[in-house]
Structures are given as C-alpha cells and as structure tokens.
C-alpha atoms as a PDB file:
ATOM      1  CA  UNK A   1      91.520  77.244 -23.938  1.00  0.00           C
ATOM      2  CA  UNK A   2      93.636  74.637 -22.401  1.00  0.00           C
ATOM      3  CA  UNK A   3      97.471  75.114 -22.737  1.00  0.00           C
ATOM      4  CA  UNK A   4     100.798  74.089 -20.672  1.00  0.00           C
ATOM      5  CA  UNK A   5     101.617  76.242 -17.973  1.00  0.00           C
ATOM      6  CA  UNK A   6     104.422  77.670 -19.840  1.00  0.00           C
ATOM      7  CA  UNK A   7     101.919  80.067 -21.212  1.00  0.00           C
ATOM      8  CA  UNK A   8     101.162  81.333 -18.125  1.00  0.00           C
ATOM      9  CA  UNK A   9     103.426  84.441 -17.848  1.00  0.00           C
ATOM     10  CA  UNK A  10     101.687  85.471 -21.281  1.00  0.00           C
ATOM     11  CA  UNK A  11      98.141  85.125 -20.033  1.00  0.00           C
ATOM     12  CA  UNK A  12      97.358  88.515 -19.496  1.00  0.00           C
ATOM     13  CA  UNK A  13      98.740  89.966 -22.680  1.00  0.00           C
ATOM     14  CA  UNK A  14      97.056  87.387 -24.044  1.00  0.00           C
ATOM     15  CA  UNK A  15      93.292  88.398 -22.199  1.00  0.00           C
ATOM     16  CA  UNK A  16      93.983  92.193 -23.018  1.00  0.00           C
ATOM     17  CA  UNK A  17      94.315  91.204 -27.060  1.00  0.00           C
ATOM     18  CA  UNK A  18      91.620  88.739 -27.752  1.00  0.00           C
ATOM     19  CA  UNK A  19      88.972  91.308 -27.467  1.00  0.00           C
ATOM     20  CA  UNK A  20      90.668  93.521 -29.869  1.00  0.00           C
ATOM     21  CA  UNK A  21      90.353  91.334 -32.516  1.00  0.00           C
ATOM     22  CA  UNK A  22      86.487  91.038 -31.961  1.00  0.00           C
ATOM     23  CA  UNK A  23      86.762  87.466 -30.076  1.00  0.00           C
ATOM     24  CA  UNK A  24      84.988  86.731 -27.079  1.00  0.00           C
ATOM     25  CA  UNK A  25      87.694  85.683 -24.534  1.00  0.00           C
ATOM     26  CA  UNK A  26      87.948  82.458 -23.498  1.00  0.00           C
ATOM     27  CA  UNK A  27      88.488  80.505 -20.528  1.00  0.00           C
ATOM     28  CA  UNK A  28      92.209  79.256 -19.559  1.00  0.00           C
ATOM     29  CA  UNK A  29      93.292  76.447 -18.724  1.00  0.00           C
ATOM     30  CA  UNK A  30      97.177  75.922 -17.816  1.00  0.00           C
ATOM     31  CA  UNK A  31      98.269  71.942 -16.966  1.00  0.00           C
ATOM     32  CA  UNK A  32     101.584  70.940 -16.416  1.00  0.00           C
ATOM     33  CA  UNK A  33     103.869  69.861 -19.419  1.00  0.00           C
ATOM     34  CA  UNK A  34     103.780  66.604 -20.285  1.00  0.00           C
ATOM     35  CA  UNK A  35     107.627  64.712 -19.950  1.00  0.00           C
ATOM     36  CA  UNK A  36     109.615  62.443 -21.523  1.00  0.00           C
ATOM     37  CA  UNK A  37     110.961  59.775 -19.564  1.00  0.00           C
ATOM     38  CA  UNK A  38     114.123  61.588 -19.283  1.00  0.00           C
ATOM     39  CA  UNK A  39     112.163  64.903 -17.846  1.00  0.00           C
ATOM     40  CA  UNK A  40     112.364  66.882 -21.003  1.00  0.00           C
ATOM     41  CA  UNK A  41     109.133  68.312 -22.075  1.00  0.00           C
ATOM     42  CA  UNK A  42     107.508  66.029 -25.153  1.00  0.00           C
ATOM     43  CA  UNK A  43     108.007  67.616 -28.747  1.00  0.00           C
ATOM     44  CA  UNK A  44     105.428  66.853 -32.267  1.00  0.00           C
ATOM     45  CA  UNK A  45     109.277  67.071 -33.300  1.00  0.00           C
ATOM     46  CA  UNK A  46     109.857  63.338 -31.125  1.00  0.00           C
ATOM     47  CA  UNK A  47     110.248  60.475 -32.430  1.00  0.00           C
ATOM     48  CA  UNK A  48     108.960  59.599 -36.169  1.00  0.00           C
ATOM     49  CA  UNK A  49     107.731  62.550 -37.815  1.00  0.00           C
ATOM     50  CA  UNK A  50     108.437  61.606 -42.133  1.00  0.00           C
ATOM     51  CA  UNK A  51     105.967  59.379 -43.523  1.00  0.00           C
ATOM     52  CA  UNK A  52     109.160  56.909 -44.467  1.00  0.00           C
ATOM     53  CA  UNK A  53     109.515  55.831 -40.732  1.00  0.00           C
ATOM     54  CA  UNK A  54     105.651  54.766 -40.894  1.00  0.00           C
ATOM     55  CA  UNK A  55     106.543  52.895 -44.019  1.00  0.00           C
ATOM     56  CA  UNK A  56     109.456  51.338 -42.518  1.00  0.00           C
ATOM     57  CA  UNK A  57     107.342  50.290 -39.284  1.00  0.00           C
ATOM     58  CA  UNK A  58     104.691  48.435 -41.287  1.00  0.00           C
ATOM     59  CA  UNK A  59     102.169  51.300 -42.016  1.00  0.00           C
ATOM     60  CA  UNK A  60      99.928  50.720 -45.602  1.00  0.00           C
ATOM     61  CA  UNK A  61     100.460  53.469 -47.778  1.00  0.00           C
ATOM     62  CA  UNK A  62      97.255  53.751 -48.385  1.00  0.00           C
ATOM     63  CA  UNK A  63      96.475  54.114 -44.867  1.00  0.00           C
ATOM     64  CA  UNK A  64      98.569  56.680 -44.512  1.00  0.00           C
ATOM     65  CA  UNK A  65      96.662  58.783 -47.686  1.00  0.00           C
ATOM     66  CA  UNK A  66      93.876  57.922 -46.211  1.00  0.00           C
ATOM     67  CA  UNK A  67      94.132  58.905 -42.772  1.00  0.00           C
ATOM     68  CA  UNK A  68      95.832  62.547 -44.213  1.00  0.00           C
ATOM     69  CA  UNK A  69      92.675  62.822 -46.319  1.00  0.00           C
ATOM     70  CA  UNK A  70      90.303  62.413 -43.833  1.00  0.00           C
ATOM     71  CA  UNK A  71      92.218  64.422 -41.577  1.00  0.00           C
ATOM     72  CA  UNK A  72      92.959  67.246 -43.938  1.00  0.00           C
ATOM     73  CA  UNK A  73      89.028  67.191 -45.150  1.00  0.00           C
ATOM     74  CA  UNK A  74      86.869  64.877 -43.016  1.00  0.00           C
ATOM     75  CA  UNK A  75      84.257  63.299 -45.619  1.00  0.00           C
ATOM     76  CA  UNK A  76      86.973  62.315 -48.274  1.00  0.00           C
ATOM     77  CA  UNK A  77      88.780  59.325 -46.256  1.00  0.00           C
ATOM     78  CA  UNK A  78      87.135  56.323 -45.447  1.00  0.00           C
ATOM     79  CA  UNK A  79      86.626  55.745 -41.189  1.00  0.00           C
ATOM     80  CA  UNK A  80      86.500  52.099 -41.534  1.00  0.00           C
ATOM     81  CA  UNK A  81      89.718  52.118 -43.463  1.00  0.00           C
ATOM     82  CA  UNK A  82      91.665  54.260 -40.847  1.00  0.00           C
ATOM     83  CA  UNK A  83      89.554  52.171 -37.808  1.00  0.00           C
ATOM     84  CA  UNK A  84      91.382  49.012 -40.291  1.00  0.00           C
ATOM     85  CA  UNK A  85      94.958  50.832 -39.944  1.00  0.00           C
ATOM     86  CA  UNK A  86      94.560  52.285 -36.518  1.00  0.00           C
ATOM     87  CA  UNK A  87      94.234  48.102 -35.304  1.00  0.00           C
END
C-alpha cells in the first residue's frame, strides 16, 4: 500500500486491524506529500473539480461522458475516443 507519510503515526493501528477483518496485510509504503508551489500539500479539492470548468476550458461533452463511462465501468466508453480527448 503506498500512502503519504502523514499516515505514518497510524501504521500500526492500521497493521493490528487488517487481519481482523480477514485481509492479508499488506506492505507500506509512506512517500513524502506532494506540494503546491506555495508548499501546501496538493488537494483532489485544487483547482477545477465541476464538469462546467472543463466545459469552459474547451473539453467535448461527450468526452467528458465518455471518459466517466469508461472510468465508472471500463468496457462501456470508447479508448480511442478518450485517447481523441486526452490530445
């Protein structure tokens, strides 16, 4: 399992746990956080996060369907149309 090392203080809760669920335990991983060019760690919250500031950028629609289709079942979307979008 690789994680920041923020998780690091919870490690050994975490190893004690895992078996008690019936799960093999894995192997950690900790790597340092990843920063913004300000030095404040990097968010999924950053930056554009509603499909409108895709929109607004350029983005087809209907690469932006796609790409959640194939992402939310892989099979449905089409990979040439997201390889399309993606260039």
């Amino acid at each position: 399992m690789i994680r920041a090392e923020e998780w690091l203080p919870s490690t050994p809760k975490h190893i004690l746990a895992i078996p008690r669920f019936g799960w093999d335990t894995p192997t950690f991983a900790h790597l340092p956080l990843l920063l913004s060019t300000d030095k404040k760690k990097l968010s999924k919250r950053m930056g554009d996060v509603a499909v409108e500031d895709y929109i607004k950028k350029g983005y087809l629609k209907e690469a932006i369907i796609n790409l959640s289709r194939y992402l939310a079942e892989p099979g449905r979307g089409s990979t040439q149309e997201i390889l399309r979008w993606l260039s």
